[in-house]
C-alpha atoms as a PDB file:
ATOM      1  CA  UNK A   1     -17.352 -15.266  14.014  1.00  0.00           C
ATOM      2  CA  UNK A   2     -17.988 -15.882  17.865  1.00  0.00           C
ATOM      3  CA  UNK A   3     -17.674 -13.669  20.896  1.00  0.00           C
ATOM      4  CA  UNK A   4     -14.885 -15.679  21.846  1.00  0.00           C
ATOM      5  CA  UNK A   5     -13.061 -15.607  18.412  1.00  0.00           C
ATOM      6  CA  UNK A   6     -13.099 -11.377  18.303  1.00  0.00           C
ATOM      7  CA  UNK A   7     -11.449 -11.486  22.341  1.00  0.00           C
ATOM      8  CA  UNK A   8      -8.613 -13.301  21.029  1.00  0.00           C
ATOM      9  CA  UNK A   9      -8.150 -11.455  17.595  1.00  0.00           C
ATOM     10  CA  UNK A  10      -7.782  -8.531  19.856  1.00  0.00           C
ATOM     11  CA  UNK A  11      -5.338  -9.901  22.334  1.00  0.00           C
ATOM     12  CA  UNK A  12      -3.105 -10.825  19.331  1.00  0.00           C
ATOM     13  CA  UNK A  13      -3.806  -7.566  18.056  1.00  0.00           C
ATOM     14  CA  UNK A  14      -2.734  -6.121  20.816  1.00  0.00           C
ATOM     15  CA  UNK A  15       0.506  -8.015  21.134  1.00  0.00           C
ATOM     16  CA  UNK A  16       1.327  -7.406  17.518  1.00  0.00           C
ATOM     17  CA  UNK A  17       0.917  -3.845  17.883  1.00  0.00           C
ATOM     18  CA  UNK A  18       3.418  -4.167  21.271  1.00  0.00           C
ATOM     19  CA  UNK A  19       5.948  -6.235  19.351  1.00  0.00           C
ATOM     20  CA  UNK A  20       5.927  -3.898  15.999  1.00  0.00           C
ATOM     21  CA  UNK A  21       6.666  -0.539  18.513  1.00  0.00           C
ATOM     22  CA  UNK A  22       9.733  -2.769  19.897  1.00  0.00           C
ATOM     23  CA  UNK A  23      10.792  -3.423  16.501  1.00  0.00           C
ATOM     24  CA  UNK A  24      10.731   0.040  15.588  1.00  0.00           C
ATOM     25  CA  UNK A  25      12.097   1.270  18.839  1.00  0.00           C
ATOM     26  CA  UNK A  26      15.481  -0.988  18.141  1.00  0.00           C
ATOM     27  CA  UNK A  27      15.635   0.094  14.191  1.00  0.00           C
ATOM     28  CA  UNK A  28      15.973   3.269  15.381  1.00  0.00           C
ATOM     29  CA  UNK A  29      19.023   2.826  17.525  1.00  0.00           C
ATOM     30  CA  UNK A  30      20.292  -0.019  15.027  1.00  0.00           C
ATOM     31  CA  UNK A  31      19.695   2.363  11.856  1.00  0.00           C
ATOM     32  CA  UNK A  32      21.387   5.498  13.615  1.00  0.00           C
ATOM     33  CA  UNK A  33      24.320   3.083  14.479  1.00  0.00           C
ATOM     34  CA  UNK A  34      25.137   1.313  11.482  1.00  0.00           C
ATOM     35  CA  UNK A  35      24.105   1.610   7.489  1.00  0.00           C
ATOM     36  CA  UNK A  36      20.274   1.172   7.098  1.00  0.00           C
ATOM     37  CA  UNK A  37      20.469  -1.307   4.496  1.00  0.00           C
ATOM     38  CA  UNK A  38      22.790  -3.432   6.242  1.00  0.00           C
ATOM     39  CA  UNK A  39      20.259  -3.380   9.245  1.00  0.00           C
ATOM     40  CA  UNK A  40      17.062  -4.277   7.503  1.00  0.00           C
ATOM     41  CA  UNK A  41      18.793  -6.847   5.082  1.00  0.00           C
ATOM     42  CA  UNK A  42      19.579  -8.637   8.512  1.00  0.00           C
ATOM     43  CA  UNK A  43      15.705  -8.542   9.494  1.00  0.00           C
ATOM     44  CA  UNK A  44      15.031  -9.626   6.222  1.00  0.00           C
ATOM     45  CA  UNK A  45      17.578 -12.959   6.165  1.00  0.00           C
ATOM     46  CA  UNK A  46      15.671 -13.674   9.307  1.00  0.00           C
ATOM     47  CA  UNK A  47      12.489 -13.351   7.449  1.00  0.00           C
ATOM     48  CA  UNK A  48      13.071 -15.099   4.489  1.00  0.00           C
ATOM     49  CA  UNK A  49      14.527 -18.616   6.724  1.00  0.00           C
ATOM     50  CA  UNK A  50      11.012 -17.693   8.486  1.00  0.00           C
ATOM     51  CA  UNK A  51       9.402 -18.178   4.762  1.00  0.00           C
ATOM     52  CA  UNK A  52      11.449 -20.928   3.611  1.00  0.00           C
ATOM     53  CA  UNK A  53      10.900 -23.091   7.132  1.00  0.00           C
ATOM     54  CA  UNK A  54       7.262 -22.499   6.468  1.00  0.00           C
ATOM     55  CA  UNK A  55       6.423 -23.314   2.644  1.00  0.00           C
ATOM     56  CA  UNK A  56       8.483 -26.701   3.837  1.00  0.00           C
ATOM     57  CA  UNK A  57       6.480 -27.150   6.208  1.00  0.00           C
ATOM     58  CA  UNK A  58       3.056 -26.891   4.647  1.00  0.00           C
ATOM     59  CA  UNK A  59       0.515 -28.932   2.781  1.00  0.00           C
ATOM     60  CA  UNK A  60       1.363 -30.669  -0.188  1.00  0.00           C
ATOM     61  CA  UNK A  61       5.003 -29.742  -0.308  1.00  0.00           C
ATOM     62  CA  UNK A  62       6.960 -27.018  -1.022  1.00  0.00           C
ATOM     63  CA  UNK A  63       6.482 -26.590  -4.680  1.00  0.00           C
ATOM     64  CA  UNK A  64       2.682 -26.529  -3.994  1.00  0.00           C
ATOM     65  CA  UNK A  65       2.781 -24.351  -1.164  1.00  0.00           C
ATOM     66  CA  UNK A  66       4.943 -21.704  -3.330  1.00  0.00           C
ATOM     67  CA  UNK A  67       3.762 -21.465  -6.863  1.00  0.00           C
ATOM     68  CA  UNK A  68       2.423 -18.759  -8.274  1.00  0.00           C
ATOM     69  CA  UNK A  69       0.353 -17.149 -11.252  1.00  0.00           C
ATOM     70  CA  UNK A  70       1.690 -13.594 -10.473  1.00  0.00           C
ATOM     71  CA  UNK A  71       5.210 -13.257 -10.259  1.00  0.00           C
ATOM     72  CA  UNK A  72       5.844 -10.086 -11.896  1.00  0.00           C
ATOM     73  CA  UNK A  73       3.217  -8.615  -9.168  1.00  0.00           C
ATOM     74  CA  UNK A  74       5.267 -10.330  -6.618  1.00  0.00           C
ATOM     75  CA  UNK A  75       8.549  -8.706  -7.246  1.00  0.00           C
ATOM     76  CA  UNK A  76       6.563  -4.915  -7.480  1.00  0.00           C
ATOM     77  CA  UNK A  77       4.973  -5.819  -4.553  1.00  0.00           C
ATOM     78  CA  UNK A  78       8.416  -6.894  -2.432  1.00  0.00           C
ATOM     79  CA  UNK A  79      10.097  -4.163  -4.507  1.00  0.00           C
ATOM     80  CA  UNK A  80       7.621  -1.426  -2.829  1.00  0.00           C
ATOM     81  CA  UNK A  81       7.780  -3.164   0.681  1.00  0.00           C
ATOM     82  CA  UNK A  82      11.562  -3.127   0.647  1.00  0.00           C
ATOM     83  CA  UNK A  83      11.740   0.792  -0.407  1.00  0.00           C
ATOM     84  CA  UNK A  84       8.903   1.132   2.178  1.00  0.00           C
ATOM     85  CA  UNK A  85      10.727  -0.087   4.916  1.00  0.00           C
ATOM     86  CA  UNK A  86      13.948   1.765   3.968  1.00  0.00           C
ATOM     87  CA  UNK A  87      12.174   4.714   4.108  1.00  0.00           C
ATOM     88  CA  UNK A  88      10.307   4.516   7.258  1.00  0.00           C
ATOM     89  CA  UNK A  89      13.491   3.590   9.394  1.00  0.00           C
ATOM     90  CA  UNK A  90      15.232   6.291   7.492  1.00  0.00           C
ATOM     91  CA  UNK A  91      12.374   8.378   8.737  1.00  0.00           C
ATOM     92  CA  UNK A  92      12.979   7.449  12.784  1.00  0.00           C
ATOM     93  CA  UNK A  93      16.385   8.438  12.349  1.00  0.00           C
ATOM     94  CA  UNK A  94      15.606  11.731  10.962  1.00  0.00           C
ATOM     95  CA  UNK A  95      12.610  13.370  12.111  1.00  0.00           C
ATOM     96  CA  UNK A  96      12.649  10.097  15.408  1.00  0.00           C
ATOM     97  CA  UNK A  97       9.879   7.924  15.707  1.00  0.00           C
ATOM     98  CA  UNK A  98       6.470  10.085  16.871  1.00  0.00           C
ATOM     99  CA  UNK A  99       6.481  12.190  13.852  1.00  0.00           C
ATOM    100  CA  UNK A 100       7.380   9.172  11.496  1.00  0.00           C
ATOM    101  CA  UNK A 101       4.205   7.249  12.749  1.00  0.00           C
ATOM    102  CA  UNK A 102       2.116  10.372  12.972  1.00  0.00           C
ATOM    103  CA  UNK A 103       2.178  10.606   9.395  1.00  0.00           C
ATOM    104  CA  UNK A 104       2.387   6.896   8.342  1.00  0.00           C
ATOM    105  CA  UNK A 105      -1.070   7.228  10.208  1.00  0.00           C
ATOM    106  CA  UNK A 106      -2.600   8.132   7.071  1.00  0.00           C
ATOM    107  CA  UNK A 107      -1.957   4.960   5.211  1.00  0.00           C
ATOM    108  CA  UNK A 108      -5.557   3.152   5.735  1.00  0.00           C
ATOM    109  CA  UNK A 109      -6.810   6.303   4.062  1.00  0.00           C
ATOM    110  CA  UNK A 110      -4.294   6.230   1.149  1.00  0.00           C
ATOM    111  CA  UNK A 111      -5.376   2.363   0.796  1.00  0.00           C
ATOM    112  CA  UNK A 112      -8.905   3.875   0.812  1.00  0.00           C
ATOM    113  CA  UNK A 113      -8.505   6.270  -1.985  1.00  0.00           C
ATOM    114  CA  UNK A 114      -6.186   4.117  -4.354  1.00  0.00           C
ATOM    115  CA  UNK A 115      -9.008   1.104  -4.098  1.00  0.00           C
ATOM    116  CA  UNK A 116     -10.624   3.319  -6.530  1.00  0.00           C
ATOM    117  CA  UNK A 117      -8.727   3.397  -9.472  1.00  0.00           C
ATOM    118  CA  UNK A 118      -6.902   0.379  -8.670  1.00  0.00           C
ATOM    119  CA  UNK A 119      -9.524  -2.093  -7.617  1.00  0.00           C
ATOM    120  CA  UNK A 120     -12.369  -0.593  -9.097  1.00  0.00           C
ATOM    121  CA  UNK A 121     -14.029  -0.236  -5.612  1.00  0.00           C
ATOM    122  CA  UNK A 122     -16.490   2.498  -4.800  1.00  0.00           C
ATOM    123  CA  UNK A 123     -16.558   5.461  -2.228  1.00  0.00           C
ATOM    124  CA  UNK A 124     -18.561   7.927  -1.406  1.00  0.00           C
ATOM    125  CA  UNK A 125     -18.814  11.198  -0.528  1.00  0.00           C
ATOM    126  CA  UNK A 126     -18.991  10.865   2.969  1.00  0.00           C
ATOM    127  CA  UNK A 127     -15.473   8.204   2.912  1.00  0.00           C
ATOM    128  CA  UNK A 128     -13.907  11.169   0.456  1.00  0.00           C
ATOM    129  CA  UNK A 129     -14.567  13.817   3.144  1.00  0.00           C
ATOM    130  CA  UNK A 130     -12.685  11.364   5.219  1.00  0.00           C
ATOM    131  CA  UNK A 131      -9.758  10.890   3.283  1.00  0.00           C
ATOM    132  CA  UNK A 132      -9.694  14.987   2.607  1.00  0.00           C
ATOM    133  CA  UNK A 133      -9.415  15.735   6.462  1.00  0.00           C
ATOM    134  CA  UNK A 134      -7.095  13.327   7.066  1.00  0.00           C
ATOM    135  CA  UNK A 135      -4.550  14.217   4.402  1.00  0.00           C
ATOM    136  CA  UNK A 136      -5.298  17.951   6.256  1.00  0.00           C
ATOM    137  CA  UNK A 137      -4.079  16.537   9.434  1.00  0.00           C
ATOM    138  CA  UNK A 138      -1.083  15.237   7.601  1.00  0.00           C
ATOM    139  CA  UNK A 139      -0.226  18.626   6.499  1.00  0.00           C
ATOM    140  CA  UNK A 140      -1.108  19.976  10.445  1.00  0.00           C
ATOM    141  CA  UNK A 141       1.622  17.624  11.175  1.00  0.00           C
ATOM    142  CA  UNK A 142       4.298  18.832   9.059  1.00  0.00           C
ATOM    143  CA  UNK A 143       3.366  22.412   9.186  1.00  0.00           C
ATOM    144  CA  UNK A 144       4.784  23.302   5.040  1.00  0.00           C
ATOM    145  CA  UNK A 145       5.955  26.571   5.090  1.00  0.00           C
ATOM    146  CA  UNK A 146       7.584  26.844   8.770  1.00  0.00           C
ATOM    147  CA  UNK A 147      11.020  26.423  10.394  1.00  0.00           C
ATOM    148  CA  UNK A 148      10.035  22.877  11.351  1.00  0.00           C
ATOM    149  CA  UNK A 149       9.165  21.606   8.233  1.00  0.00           C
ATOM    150  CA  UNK A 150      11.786  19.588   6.181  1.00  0.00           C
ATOM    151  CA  UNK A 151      12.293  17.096   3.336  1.00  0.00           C
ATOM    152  CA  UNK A 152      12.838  14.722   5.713  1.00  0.00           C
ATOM    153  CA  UNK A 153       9.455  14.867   6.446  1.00  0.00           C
ATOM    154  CA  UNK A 154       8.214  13.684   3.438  1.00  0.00           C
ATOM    155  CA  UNK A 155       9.935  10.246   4.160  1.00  0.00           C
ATOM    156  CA  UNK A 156       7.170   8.986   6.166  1.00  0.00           C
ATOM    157  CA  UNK A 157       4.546   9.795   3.487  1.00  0.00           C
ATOM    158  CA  UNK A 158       6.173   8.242   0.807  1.00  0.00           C
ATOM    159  CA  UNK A 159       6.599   5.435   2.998  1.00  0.00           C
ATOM    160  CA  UNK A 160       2.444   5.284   3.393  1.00  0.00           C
ATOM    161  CA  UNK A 161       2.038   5.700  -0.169  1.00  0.00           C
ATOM    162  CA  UNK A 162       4.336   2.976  -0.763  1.00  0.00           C
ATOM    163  CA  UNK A 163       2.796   0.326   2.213  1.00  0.00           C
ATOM    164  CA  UNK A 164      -0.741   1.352   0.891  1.00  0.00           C
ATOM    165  CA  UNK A 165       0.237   0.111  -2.845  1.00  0.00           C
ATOM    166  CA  UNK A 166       1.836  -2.663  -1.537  1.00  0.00           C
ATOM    167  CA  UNK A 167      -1.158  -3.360  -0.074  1.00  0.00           C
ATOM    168  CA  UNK A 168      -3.947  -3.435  -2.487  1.00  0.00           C
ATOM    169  CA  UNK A 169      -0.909  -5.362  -5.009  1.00  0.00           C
ATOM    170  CA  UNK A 170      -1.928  -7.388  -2.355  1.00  0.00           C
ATOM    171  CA  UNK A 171      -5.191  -7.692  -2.438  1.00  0.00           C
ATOM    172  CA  UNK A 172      -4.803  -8.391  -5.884  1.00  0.00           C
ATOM    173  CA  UNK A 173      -2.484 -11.589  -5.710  1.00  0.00           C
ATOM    174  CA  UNK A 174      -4.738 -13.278  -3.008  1.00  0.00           C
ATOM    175  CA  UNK A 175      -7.787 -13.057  -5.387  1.00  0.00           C
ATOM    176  CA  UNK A 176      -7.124 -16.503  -6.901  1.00  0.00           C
ATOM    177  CA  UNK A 177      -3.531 -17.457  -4.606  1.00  0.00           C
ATOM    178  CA  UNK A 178      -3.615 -18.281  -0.792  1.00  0.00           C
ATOM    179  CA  UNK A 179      -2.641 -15.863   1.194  1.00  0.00           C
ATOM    180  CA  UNK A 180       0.591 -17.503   2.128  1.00  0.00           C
ATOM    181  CA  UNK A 181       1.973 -17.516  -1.305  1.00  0.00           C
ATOM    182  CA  UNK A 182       2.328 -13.705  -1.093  1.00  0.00           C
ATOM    183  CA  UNK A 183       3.808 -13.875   2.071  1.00  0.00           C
ATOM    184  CA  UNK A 184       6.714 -16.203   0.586  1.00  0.00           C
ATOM    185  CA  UNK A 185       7.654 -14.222  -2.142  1.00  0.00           C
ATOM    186  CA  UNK A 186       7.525 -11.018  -0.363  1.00  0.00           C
ATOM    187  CA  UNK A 187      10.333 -12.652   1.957  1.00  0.00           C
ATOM    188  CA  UNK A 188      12.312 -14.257  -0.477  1.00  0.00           C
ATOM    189  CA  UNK A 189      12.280 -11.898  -3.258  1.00  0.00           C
ATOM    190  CA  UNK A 190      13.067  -8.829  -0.386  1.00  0.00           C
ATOM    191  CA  UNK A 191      15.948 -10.762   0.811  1.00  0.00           C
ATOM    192  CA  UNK A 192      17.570 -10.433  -2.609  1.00  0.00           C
ATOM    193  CA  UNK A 193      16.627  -7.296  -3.032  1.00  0.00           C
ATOM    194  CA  UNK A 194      17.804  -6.023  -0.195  1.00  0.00           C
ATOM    195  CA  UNK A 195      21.358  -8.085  -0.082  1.00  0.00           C
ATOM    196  CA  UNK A 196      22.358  -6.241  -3.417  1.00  0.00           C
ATOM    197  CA  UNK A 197      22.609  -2.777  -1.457  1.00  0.00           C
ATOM    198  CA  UNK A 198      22.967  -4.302   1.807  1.00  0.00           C
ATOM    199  CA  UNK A 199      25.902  -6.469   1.311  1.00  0.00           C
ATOM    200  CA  UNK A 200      28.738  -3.339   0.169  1.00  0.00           C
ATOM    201  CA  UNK A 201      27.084  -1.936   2.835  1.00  0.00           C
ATOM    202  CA  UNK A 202      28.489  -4.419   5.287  1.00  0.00           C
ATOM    203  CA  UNK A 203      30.117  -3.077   9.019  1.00  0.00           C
ATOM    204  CA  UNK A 204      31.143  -4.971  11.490  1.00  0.00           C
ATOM    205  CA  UNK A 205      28.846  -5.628  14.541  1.00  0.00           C
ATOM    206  CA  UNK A 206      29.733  -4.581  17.753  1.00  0.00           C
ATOM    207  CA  UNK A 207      29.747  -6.364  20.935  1.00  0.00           C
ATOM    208  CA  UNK A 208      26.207  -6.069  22.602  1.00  0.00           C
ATOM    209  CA  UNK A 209      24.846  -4.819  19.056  1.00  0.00           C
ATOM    210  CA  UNK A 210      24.956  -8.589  17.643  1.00  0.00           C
ATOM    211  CA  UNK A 211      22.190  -8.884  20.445  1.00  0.00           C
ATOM    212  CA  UNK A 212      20.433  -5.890  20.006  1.00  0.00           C
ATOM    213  CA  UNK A 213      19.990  -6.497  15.674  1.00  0.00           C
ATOM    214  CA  UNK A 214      19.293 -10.356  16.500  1.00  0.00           C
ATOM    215  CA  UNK A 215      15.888  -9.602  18.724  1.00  0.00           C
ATOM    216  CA  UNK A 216      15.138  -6.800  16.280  1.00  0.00           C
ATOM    217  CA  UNK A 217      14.987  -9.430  13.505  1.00  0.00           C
ATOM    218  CA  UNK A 218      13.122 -11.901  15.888  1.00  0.00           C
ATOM    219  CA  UNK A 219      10.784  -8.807  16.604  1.00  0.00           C
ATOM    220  CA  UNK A 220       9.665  -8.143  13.374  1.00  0.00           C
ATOM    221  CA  UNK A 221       9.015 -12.076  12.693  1.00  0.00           C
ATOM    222  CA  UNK A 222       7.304 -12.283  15.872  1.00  0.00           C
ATOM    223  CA  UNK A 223       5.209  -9.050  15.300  1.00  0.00           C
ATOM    224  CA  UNK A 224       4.462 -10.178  11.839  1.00  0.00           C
ATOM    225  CA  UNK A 225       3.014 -13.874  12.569  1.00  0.00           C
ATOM    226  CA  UNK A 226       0.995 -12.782  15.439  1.00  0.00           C
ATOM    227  CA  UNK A 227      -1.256 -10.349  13.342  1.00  0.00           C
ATOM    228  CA  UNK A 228      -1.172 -13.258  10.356  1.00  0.00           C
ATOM    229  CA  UNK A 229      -2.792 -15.114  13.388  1.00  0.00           C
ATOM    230  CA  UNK A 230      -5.120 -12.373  14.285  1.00  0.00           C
ATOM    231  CA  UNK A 231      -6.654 -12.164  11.459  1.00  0.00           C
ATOM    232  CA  UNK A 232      -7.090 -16.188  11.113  1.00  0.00           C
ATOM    233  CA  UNK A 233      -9.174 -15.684  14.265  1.00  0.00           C
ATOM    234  CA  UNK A 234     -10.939 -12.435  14.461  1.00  0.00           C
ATOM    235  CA  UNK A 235     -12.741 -10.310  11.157  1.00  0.00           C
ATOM    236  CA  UNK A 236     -10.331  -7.443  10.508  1.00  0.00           C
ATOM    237  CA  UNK A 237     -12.858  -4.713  10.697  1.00  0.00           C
ATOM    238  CA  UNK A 238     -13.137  -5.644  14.482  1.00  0.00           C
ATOM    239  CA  UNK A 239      -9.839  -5.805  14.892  1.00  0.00           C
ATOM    240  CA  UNK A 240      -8.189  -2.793  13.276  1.00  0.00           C
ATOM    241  CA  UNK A 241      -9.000  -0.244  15.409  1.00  0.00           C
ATOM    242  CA  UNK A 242      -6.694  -1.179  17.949  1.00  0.00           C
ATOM    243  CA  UNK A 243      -3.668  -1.247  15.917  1.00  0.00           C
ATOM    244  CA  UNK A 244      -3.915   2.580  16.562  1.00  0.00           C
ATOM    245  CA  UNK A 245      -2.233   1.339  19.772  1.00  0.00           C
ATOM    246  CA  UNK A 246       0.884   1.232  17.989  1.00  0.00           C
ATOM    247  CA  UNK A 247       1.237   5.288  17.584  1.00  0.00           C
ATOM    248  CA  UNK A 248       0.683   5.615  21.648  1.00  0.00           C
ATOM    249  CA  UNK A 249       3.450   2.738  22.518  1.00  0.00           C
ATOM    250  CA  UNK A 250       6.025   4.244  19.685  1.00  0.00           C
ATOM    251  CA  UNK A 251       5.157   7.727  21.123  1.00  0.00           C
ATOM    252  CA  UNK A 252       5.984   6.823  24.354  1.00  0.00           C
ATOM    253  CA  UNK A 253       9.037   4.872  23.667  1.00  0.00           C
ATOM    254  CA  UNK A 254      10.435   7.762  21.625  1.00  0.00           C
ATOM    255  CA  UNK A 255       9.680  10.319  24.557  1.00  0.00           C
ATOM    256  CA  UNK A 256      11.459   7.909  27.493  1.00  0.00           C
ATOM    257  CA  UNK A 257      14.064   6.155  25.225  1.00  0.00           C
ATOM    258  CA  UNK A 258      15.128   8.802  22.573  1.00  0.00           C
ATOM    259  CA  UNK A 259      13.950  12.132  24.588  1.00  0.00           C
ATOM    260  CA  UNK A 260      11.662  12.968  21.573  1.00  0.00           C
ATOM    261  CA  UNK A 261       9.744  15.643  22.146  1.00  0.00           C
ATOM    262  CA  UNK A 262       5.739  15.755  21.527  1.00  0.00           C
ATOM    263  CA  UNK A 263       5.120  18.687  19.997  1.00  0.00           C
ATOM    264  CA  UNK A 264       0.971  19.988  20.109  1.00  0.00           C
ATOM    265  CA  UNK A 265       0.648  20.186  15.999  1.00  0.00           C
ATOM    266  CA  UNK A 266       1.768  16.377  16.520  1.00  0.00           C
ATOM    267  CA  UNK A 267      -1.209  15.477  19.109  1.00  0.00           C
ATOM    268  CA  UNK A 268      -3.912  17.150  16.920  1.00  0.00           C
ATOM    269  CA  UNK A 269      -2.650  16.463  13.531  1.00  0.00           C
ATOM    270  CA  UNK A 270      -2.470  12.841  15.016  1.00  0.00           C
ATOM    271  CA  UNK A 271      -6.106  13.065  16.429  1.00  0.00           C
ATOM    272  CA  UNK A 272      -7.714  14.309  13.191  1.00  0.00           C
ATOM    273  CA  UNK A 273      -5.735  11.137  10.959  1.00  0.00           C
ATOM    274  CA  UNK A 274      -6.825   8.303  13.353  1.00  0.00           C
ATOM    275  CA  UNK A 275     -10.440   9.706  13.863  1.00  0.00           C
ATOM    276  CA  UNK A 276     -10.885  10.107   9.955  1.00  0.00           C
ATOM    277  CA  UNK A 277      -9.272   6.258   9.497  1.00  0.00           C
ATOM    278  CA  UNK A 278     -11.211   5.211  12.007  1.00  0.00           C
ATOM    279  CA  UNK A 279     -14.375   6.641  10.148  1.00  0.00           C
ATOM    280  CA  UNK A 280     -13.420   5.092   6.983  1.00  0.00           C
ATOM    281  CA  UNK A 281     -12.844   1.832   8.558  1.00  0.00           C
ATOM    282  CA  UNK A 282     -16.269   2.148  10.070  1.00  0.00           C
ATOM    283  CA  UNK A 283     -17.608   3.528   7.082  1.00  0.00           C
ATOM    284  CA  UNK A 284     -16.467   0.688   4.934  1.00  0.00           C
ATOM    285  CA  UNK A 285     -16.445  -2.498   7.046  1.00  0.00           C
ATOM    286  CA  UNK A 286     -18.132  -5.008   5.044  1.00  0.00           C
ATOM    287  CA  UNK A 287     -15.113  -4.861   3.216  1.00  0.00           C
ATOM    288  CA  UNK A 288     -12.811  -3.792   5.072  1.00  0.00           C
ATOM    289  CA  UNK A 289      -9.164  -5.369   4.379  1.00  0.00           C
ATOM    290  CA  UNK A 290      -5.379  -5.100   6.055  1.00  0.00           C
ATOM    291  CA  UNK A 291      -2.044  -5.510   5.881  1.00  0.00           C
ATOM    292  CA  UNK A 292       1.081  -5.803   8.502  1.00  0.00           C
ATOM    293  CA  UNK A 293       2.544  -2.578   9.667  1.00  0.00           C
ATOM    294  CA  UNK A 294       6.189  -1.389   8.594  1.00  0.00           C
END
């Protein structure tokens, strides 16, 4: 891995991280305006043509390109994406977009702790200590037990606990499948999913909204194959830090766009989860592994 090859993983991380804060800035709007099903079963039709255009498109044909050993881990795995997703955009419409990502925050450290029973992996004191103080900035965040704490809340951190499963399902289908294969069946499996609740959820679209729901779909597929490219290029370890980017772009589209308001317990709830993830990615980089954002 050259010099040269870490710059560019960056840039595209960086882009990534600028298209995924978009995407989330227009499911917020789309979500509030229409059913949230409906909205991410249209982002997910755009993503499984995405899928489909690929696997023709690759290698040996399209049989090749798609099958599988796993697909009963495929369908948990889109199954937990889907309700993932639900949740999250659920989430901005709820408690709005800063809080929402100041608690997703804490997925890498979820991923961390879960690698244990799941994947067998060790960690050690020093990565638990991690893990500890960033679930206590969680709970600095939501502040349990006061007038600005709600159920609501919770939506975020299930939404973590789902990605981070999803995630290490992952992990565990790419041991013997290429990469690409779980990215197929994670689209195409979703889409059905997703239809079955989306569909009697059906509104009409409204004037300028057919615009506005059409570059949110092209958003997420955009934000989606530029980190799949960043991590072709760069190792993830030396990219992942700056997908912490993503919490100050969302943070500042929810304070200009959406008049959110950034509360202090936000800022320093925020600042202990990033600095204990970014300890654990340090901590762990050899083996340090990733996923897309929401």
């Amino acid at each position: 891995m050259t010099d040269r090859d870490t710059r560019r993983g960056i840039g595209l991380m960086l882009g990534a991280v600028t298209l995924f804060a978009l995407q989330d800035g227009f499911s917020r709007y789309l979500a509030e305006t229409y059913n949230v099903f409906m909205v991410i079963m249209v982002r997910y039709w755009f993503f499984a043509a995405f899928v489909l255009v690929l696997a023709w498109h690759r290698p040996g044909g399209f049989r090749a390109a798609v099958r599988t050993r796993h697909p009963w881990l495929h369908l948990a795995r889109a199954t937990l994406l889907i309700a993932e997703v639900c949740a999250i955009v659920w989430g901005y419409t709820l408690i709005g977009l800063i809080n929402s990502h100041a608690v997703f925050a804490v997925c890498p450290l979820l991923i961390a702790a879960l690698a244990v029973p799941l994947l067998g992996e060790r960690v050690g004191p020093a990565t638990w200590a991690a893990i500890g103080a960033g679930m206590a900035g969680v709970l600095v965040i939501l502040q349990p037990g006061s007038g600005l704490f709600t159920p609501a809340s919770l939506l975020p951190l299930s939404a973590a606990l789902m990605f981070a499963l999803y995630s290490l399902l992952t992990r565990i289908a790419t041991r013997d499948e290429p990469a690409f294969v779980s990215l197929f069946w994670a689209g195409l499996i979703g889409a059905g999913l997703i239809s079955v609740v989306g569909l009697p959820s059906w509104e009409p679209i409204r004037g300028l909204d057919r615009v506005w729901i059409t570059a949110y779909a092209l958003l997420a597929l955009g934000a989606n194959w530029t980190l799949i490219r960043c991590y072709q290029v760069a190792e993830a370890a030396r990219v992942q830090p700056f997908a912490y980017l993503q919490i100050v772009l969302v943070t500042i589209i929810g304070i200009v766009v959406y008049d959110e308001t950034l509360r202090a317990s936000t800022v320093i709830g925020t600042g202990i989860v990033v600095a204990a993830g970014l300890f654990t990615l340090w901590h762990g980089r050899p083996r340090a592994a990733v996923e897309p954002g929401p």
